[in-house]
Protein backbone atom coordinates (compact mmCIF):
# COMPACT_ATOMS: atom_id res chain seq x y z
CA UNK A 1 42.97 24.48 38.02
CA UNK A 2 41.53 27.44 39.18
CA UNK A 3 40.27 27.66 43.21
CA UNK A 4 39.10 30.52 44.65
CA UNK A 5 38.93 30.23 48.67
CA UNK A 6 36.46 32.80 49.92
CA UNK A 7 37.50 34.09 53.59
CA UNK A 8 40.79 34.36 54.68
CA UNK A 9 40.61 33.77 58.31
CA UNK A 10 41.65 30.25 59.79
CA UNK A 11 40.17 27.93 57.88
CA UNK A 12 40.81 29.77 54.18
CA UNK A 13 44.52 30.04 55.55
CA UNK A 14 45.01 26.41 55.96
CA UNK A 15 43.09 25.23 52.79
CA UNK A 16 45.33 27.45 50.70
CA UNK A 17 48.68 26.69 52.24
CA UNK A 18 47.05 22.79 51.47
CA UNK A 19 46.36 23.28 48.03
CA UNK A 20 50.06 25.02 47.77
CA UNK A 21 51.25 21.93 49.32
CA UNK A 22 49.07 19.45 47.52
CA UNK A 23 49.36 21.28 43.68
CA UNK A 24 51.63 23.56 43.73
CA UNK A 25 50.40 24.26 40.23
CA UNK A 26 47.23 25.16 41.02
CA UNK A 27 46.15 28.91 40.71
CA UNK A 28 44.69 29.77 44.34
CA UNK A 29 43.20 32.94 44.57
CA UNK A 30 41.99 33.98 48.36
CA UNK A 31 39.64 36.84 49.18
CA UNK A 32 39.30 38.67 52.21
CA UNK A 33 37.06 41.45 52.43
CA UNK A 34 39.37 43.24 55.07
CA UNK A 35 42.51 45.00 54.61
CA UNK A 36 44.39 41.91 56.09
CA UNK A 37 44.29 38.54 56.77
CA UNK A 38 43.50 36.08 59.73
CA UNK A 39 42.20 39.25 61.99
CA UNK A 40 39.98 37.17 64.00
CA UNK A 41 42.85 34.70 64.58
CA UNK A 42 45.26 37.94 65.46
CA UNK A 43 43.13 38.83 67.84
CA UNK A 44 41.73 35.09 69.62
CA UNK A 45 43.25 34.65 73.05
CA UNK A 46 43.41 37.92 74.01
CA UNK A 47 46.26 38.15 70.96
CA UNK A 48 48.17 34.95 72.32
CA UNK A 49 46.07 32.83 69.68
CA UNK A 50 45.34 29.84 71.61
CA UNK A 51 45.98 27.70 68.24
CA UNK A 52 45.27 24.31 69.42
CA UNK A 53 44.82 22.12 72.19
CA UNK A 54 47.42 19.83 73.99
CA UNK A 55 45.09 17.06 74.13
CA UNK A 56 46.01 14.04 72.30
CA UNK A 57 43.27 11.06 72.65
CA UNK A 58 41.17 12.26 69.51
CA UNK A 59 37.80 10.87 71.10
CA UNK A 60 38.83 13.32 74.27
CA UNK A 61 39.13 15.88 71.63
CA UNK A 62 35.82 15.14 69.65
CA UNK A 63 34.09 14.90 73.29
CA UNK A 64 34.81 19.30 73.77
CA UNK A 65 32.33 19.74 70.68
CA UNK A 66 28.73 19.80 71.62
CA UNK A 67 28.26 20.60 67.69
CA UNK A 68 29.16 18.82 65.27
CA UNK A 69 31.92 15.97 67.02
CA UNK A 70 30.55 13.11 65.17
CA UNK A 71 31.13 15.19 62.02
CA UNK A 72 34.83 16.14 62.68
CA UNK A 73 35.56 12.48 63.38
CA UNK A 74 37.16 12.10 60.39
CA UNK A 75 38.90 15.37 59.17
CA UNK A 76 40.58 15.71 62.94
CA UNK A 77 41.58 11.95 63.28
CA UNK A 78 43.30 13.22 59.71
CA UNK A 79 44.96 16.41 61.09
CA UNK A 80 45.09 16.14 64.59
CA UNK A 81 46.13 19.07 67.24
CA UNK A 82 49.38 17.00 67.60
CA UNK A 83 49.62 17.76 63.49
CA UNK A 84 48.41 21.11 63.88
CA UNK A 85 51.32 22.06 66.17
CA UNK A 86 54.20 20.12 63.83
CA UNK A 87 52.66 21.61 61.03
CA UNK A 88 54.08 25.85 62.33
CA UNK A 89 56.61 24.47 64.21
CA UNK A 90 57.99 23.53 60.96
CA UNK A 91 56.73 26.62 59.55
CA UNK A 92 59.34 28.42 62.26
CA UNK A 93 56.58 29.25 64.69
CA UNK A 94 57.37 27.59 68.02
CA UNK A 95 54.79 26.91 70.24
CA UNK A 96 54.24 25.78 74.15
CA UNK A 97 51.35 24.01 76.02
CA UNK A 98 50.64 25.38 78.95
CA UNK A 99 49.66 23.78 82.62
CA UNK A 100 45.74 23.78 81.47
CA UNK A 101 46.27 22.19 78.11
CA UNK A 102 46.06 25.31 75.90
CA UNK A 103 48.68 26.13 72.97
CA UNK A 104 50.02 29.01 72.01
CA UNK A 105 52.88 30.56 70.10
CA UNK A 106 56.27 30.93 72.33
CA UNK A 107 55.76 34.47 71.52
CA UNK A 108 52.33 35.04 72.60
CA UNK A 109 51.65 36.89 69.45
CA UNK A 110 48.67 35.84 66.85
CA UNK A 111 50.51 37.88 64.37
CA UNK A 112 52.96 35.21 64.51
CA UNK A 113 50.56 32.42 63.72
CA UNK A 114 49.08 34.67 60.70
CA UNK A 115 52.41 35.52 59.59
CA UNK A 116 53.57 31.68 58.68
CA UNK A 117 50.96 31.60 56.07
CA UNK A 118 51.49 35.25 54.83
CA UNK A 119 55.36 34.17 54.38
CA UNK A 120 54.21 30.66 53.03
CA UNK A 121 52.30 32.68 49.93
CA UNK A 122 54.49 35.05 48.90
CA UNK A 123 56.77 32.53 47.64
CA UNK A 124 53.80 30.28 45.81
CA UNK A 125 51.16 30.95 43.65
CA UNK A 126 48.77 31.99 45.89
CA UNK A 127 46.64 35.84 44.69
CA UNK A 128 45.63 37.32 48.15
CA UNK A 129 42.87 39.56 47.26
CA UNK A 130 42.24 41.54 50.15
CA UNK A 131 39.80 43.63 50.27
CA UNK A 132 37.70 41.88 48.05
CA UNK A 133 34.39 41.27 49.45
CA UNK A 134 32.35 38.62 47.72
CA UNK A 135 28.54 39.61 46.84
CA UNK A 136 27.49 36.70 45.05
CA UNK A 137 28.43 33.05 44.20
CA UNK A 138 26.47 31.25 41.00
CA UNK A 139 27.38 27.60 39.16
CA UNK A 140 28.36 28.16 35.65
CA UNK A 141 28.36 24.69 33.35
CA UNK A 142 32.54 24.96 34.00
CA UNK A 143 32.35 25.49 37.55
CA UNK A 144 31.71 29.18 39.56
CA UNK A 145 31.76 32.59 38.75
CA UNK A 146 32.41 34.87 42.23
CA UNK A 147 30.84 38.47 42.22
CA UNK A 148 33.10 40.93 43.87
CA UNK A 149 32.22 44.02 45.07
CA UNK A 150 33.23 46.99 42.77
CA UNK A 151 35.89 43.91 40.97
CA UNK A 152 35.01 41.88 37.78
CA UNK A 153 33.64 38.62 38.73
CA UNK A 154 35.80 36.04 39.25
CA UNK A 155 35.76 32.49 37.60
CA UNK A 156 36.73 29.60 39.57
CA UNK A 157 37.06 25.35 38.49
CA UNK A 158 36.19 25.07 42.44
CA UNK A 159 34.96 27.12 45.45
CA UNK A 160 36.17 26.77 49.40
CA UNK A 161 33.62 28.99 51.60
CA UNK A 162 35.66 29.63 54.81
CA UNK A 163 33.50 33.15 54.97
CA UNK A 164 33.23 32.12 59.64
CA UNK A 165 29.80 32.75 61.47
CA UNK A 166 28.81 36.04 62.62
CA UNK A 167 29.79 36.25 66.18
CA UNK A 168 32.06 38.85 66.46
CA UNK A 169 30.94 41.43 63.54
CA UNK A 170 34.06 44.20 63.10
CA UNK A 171 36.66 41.15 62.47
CA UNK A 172 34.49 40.82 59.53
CA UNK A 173 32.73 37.63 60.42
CA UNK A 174 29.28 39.27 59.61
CA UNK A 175 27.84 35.43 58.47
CA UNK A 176 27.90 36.76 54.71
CA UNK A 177 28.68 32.96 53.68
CA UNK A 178 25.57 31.89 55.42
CA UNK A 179 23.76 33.81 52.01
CA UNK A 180 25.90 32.44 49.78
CA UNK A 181 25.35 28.92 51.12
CA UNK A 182 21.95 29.31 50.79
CA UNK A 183 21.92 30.46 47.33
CA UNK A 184 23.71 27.47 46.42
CA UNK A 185 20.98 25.13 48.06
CA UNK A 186 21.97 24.30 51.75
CA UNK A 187 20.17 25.12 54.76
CA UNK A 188 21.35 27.07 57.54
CA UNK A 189 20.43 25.94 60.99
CA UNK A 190 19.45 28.05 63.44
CA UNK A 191 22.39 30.58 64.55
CA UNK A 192 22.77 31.89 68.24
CA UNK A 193 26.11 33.06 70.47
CA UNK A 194 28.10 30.74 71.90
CA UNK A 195 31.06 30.67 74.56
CA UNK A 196 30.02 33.67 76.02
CA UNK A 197 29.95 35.21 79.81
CA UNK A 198 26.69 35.31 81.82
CA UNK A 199 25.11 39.24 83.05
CA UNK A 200 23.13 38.50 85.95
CA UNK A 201 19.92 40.03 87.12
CA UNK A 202 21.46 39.70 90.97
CA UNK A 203 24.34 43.05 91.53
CA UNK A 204 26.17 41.00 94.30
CA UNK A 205 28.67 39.67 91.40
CA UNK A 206 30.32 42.44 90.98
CA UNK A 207 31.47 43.10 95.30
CA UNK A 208 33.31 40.24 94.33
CA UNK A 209 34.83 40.99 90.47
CA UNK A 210 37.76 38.98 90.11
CA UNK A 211 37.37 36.10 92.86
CA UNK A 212 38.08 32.91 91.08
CA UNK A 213 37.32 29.23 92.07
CA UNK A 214 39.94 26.72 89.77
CA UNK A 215 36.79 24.38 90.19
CA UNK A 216 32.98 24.87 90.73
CA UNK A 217 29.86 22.71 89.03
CA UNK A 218 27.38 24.94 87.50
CA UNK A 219 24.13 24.49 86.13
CA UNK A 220 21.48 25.63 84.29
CA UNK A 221 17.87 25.23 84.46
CA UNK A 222 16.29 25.82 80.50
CA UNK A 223 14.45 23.46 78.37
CA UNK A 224 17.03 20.85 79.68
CA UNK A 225 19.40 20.53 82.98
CA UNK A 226 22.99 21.42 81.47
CA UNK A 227 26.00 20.99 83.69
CA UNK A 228 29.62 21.92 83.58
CA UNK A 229 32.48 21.98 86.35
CA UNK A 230 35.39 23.76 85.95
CA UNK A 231 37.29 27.15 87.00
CA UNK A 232 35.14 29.76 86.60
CA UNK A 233 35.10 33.58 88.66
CA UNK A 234 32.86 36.29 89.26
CA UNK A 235 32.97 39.79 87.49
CA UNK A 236 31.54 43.46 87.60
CA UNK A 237 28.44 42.14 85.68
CA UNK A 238 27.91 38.33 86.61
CA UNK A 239 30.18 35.52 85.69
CA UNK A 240 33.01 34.32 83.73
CA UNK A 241 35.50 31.39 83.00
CA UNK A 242 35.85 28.58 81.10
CA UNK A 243 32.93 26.52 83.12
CA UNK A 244 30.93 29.38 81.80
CA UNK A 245 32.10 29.41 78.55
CA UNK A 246 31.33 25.93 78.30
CA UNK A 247 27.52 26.14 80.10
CA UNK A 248 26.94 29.29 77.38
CA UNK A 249 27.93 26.65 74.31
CA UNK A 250 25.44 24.07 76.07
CA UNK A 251 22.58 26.17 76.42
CA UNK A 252 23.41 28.50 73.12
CA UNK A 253 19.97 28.00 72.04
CA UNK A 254 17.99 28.44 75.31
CA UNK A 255 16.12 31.82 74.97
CA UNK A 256 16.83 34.16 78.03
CA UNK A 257 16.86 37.92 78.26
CA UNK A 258 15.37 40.37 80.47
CA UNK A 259 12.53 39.27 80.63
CA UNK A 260 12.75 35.72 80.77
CA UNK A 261 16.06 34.94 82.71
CA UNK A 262 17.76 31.40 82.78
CA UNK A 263 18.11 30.14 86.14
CA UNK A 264 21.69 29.14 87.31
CA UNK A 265 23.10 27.48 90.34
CA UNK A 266 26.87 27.39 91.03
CA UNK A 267 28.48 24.62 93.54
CA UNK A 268 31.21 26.24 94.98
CA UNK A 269 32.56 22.62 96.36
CA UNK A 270 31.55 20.20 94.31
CA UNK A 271 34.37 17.52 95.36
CA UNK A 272 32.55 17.93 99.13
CA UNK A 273 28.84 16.56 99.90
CA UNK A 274 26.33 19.43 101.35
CA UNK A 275 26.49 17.29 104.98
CA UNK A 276 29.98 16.92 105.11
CA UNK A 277 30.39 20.24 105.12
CA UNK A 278 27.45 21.40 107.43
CA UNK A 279 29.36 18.76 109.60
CA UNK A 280 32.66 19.96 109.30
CA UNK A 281 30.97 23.59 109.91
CA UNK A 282 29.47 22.65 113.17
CA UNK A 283 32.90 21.21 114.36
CA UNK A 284 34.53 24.04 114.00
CA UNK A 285 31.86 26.02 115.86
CA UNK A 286 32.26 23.78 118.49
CA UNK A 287 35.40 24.19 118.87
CA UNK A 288 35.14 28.42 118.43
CA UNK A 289 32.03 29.30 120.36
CA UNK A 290 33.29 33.06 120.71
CA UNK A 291 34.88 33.51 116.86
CA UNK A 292 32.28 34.57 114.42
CA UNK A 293 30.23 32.98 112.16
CA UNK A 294 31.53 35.10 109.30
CA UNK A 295 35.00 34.18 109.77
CA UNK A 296 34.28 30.21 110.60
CA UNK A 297 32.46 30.19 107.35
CA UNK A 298 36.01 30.87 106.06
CA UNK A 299 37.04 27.54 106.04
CA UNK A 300 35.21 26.81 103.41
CA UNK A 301 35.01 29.72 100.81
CA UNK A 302 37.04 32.87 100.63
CA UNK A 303 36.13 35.71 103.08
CA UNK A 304 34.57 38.12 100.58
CA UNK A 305 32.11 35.21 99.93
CA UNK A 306 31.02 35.11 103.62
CA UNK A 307 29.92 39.18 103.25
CA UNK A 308 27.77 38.05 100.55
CA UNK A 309 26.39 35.26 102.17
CA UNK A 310 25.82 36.71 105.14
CA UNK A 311 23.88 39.63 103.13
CA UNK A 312 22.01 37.43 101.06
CA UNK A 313 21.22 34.90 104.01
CA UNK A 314 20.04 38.11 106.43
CA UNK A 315 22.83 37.11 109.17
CA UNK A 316 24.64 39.52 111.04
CA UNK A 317 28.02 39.48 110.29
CA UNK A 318 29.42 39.79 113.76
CA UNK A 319 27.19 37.28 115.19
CA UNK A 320 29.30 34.98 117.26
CA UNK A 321 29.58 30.66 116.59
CA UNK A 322 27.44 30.39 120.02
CA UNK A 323 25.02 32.37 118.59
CA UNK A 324 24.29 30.88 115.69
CA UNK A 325 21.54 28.60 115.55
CA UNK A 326 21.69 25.21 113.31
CA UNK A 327 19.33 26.62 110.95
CA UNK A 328 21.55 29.69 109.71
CA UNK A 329 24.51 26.99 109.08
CA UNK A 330 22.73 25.01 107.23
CA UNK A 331 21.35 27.51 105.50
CA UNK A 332 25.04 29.12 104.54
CA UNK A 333 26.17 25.33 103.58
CA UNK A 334 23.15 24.97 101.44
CA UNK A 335 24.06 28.48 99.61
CA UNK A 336 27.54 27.66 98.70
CA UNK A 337 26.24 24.13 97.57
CA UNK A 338 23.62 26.00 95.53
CA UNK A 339 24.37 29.46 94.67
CA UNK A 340 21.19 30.82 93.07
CA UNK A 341 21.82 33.76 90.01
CA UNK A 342 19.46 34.70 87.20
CA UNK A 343 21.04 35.33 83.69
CA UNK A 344 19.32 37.96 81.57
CA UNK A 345 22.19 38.72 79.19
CA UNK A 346 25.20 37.49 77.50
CA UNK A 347 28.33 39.09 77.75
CA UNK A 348 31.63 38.60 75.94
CA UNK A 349 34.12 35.63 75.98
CA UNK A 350 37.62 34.75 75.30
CA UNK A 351 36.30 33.95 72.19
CA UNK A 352 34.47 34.46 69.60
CA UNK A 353 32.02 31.32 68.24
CA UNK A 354 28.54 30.68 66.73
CA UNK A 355 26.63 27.50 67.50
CA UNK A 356 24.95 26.53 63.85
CA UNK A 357 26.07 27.12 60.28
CA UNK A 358 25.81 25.14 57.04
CA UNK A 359 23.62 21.80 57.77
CA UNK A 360 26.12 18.96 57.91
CA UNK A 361 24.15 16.04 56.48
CA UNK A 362 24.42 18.12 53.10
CA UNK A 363 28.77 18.34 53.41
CA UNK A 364 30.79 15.38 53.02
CA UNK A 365 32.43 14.72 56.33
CA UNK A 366 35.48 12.95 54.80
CA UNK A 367 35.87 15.46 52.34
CA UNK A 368 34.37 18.87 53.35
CA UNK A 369 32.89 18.78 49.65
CA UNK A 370 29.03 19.71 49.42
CA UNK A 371 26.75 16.63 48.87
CA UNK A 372 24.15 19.41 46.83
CA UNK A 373 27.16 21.33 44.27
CA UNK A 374 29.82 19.58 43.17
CA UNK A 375 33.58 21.39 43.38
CA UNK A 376 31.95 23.77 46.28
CA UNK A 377 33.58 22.66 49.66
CA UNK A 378 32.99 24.60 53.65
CA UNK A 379 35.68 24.79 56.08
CA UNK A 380 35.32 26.68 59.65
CA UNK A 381 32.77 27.94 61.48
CA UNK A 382 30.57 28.23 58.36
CA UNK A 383 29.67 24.93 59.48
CA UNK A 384 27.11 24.01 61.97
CA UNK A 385 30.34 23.35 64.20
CA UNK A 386 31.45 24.62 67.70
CA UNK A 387 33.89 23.48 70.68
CA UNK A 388 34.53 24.27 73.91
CA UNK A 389 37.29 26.95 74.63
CA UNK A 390 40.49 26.10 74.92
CA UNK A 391 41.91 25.94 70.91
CA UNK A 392 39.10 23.67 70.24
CA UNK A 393 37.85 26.05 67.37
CA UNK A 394 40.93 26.76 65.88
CA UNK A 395 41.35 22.99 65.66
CA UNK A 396 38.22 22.46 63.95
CA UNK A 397 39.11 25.18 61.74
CA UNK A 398 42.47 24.30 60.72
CA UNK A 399 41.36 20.44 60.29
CA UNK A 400 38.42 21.17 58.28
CA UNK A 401 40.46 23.60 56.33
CA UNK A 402 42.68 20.86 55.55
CA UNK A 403 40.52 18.68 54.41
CA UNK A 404 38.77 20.92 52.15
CA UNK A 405 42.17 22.25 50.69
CA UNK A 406 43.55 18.54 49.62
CA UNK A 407 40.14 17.44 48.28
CA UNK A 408 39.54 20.72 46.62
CA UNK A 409 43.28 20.09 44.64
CA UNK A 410 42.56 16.55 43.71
């Protein structure tokens, strides 16, 4: 049996350290067009590779996917995040899950997580071909022939495409299994960014780069209302954080730009109604006639937040709590309840994810195999698959790639 895996980042990892496990007979070969493998996973997490999530109910799992959870039911009910983490700890990568549920290797070092699987081939029958990018993929009446660039073609009994999306280009992931998918007879669905930051029109953002809030509700106003609450914080060019990530992944295919922004609003209590506060508010000026407004409004959101407010809102900022008239409070509770921004751009992310891919009523969910070509199989973000941030990608990756590797052996 002869399987070629094209793509050596997560997902081609996993389904050729399956297949070693699974047939240890089997000739895998594994082609990666750059110079090593599993760069995008080096890199994830800042470096840390945040491998997996710490989350254990699978339908709390399948929930973080606003693409594709329905799909994943079965491959991640069959290698779950608490398999995922067994599976390197008993490949001598240790691992830790930290206070917000993320995973990552005790070293904080993605080489580490890369390095299992380059230790786990040298010692089986695994070819790594790197730098070996694929051009072309045909059916032949015994299976595949793979056309490598400036390499004799390749035959193969069966074909794993693991080739990843296209959203961050100089790993590699440049969407070049998207073509060969195609070829083959599947549709692609449309492709756009996904768990990205927001670039506002507004320039306020950036007077307060690096003020954080561990819990806000934000919204957007496209085609649809989308929601999310979580941490998020504000940078040099708009805002960031995993409630952003996670508003970017709902709205990846809202169109907005320059020229046609997406409207935003950001609750920066959400756990406290709008009249609570403005009640709370007036209490305390009540009780602090001569203290200012600016530093009252402290109370309730940090103190570089009252510049801006008091900026945006046209109030002096040394205008005393006796001089304040009930309209201006309200107004400054109904701005923190309802922060208005304008996103015209999308800026980068902790990682790196795009929403669409392969069409998934043409794959096999409980085997990754393609419905359209028999003995061709998809694993990772080639499919029209995405998560949340948080490992929730990698998962989906190394579950898929699973399933494709002991299906592709059989």
């Amino acid at each position: 049996m002869r399987i070629a895996i094209i793509g050596g980042g997560a997902a081609g990892l996993m389904a050729a350290a399956t297949i070693n496990e699974v047939d240890p007979t089997a000739d895998v070969f594994l082609l990666e067009k750059n110079p090593e493998l599993g760069k995008k996973v080096i890199i994830s997490g800042g470096g840390r590779c945040n491998v997996t999530t710490g989350i254990e109910s699978a339908s709390e799992v399948l929930a973080k996917y606003p693409r594709g959870g329905k799909f994943l039911q079965s491959t991640l009910r069959h290698f779950t995040p608490t398999d995922v983490r067994a599976w390197f700890e008993a490949h001598d990568v240790p691992l830790k899950c930290e206070d917000d549920g993320r995973v990552f290797p005790v070293s904080d070092n993605g080489h580490d997580i890369v390095g299992a699987f380059t230790l786990l081939f040298s010692s089986s029958k695994t070819k790594v071909l790197l730098k070996h990018g694929v051009s072309g993929l045909s059916k032949t009446d015994r299976g595949f022939m793979v056309e490598v660039k400036n390499q004799p073609p390749l035959p193969a009994d069966r074909v794993v495409l693991a080739l990843g999306g296209q959203a961050y280009r100089h790993t590699g992931s440049t969407g070049d299994g998207y073509a060969l998918a195609e070829k083959l007879g599947h549709h692609i669905t449309h492709l756009a960014a996904s768990l990205n930051s927001f670039i506002t029109a507004e320039k306020w953002p950036r007077s307060l780069a690096g003020v954080s809030f561990t819990k806000a509700t934000i919204s957007a106003h496209g085609t649809k209302h989308y929601s999310f609450t979580g941490p998020f914080l504000f940078t040099h060019s708009g805002v960031s954080g995993p409630a952003v990530f996670a508003l970017s992944s709902l709205v990846a295919y809202e169109e907005y730009g320059p020229k046609k922004a997406l409207k935003i609003n950001i609750d920066l209590v959400p756990d406290s109604a709008a009249d609570k506060l403005f009640a709370d508010l007036k209490s305390l000026m009540i009780q602090s006639t001569k203290k200012s407004f600016k530093n009252t409004l402290r109370t309730l959101v940090p103190l570089s937040v009252t510049d801006v407010i008091c900026s945006e809102l046209q109030i002096s900022p040394t205008i005393k709590n006796s001089e304040t008239s009930h309209q201006m409070a309200r107004a400054a509770v109904d701005w923190i309840k309802n922060v208005p921004l304008a996103v015209i751009g999308r800026g980068t992310g902790d990682e790196f994810v795009t929403a669409g891919g392969v069409e998934l009523s043409e794959v096999d969910p409980r085997t990754m195999e393609s419905k359209l070509c028999q003995g061709l199989y998809f694993a990772g973000e080639i499919l029209n698959v995405d998560g949340f941030t948080g490992g929730f990608n990698l998962q989906a990756s190394w579950s898929t790639g699973r399933m494709a590797g002991k299906s592709a052996s059989k």
